[in-house]
Protein backbone atom coordinates (compact mmCIF):
# COMPACT_ATOMS: atom_id res chain seq x y z
CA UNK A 1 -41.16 -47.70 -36.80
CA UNK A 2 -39.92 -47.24 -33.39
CA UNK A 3 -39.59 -49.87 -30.36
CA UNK A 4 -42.74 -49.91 -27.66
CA UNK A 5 -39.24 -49.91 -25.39
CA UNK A 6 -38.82 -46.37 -26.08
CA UNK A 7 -40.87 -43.20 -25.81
CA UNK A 8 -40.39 -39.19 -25.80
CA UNK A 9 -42.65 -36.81 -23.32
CA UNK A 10 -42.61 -33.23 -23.11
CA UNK A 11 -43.95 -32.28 -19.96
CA UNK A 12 -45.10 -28.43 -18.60
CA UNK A 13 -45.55 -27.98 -15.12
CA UNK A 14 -43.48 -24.85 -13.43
CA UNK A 15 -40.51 -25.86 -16.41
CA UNK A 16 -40.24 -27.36 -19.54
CA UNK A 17 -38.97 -31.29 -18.75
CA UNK A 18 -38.23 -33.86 -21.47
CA UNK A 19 -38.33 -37.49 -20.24
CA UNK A 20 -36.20 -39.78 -22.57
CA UNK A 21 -37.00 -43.18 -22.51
CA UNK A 22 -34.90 -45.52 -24.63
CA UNK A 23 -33.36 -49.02 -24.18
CA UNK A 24 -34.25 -49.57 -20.84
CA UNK A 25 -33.52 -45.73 -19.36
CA UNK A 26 -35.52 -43.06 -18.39
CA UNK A 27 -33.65 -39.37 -18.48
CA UNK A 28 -35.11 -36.09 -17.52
CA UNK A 29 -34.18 -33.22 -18.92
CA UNK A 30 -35.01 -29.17 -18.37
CA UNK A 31 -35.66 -26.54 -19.74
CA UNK A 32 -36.00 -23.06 -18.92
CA UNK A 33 -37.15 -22.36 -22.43
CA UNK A 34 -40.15 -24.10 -24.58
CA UNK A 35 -38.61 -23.41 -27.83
CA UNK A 36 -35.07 -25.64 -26.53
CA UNK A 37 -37.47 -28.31 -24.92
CA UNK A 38 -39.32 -29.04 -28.19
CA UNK A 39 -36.50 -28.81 -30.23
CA UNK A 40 -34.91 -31.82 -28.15
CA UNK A 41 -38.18 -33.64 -27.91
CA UNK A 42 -38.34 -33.58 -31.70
CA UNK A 43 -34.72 -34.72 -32.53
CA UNK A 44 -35.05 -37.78 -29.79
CA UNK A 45 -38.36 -38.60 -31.52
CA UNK A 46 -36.48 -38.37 -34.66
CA UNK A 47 -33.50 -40.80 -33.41
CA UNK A 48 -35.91 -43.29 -32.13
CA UNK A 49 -38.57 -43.20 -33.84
CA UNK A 50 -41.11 -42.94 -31.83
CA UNK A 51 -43.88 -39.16 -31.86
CA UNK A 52 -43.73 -36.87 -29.25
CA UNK A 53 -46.27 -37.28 -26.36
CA UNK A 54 -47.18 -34.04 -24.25
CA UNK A 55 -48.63 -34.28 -20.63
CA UNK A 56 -49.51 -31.05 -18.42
CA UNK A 57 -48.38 -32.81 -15.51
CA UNK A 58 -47.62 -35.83 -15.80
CA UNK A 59 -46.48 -38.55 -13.03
């Protein structure tokens, strides 16, 4: 089971962005393509346990 402390978002707006969250930091990262952005979503989740949230646009 994962920490609340960390989380995993994959976010669509005009690109594919995947905002890490884990011990404390928050790191965005994008992606031109959706295939690459889930497939990083899913191994984070993996590491930290945690399930992948998606947002349309999220804040």
């Amino acid at each position: 089971m994962g920490s609340p402390e960390h989380a995993v978002e994959i976010l669509r707006d005009k690109k594919w962005t995947v905002r890490v969250t884990a011990y404390g930091s928050t790191l965005t990262f994008p992606f031109e393509a959706e295939s690459y952005a889930r497939s990083y979503a899913d191994g984070q989740a993996f590491r930290l346990g945690v399930e992948v949230a998606e947002c349309k646009k999220c804040a």
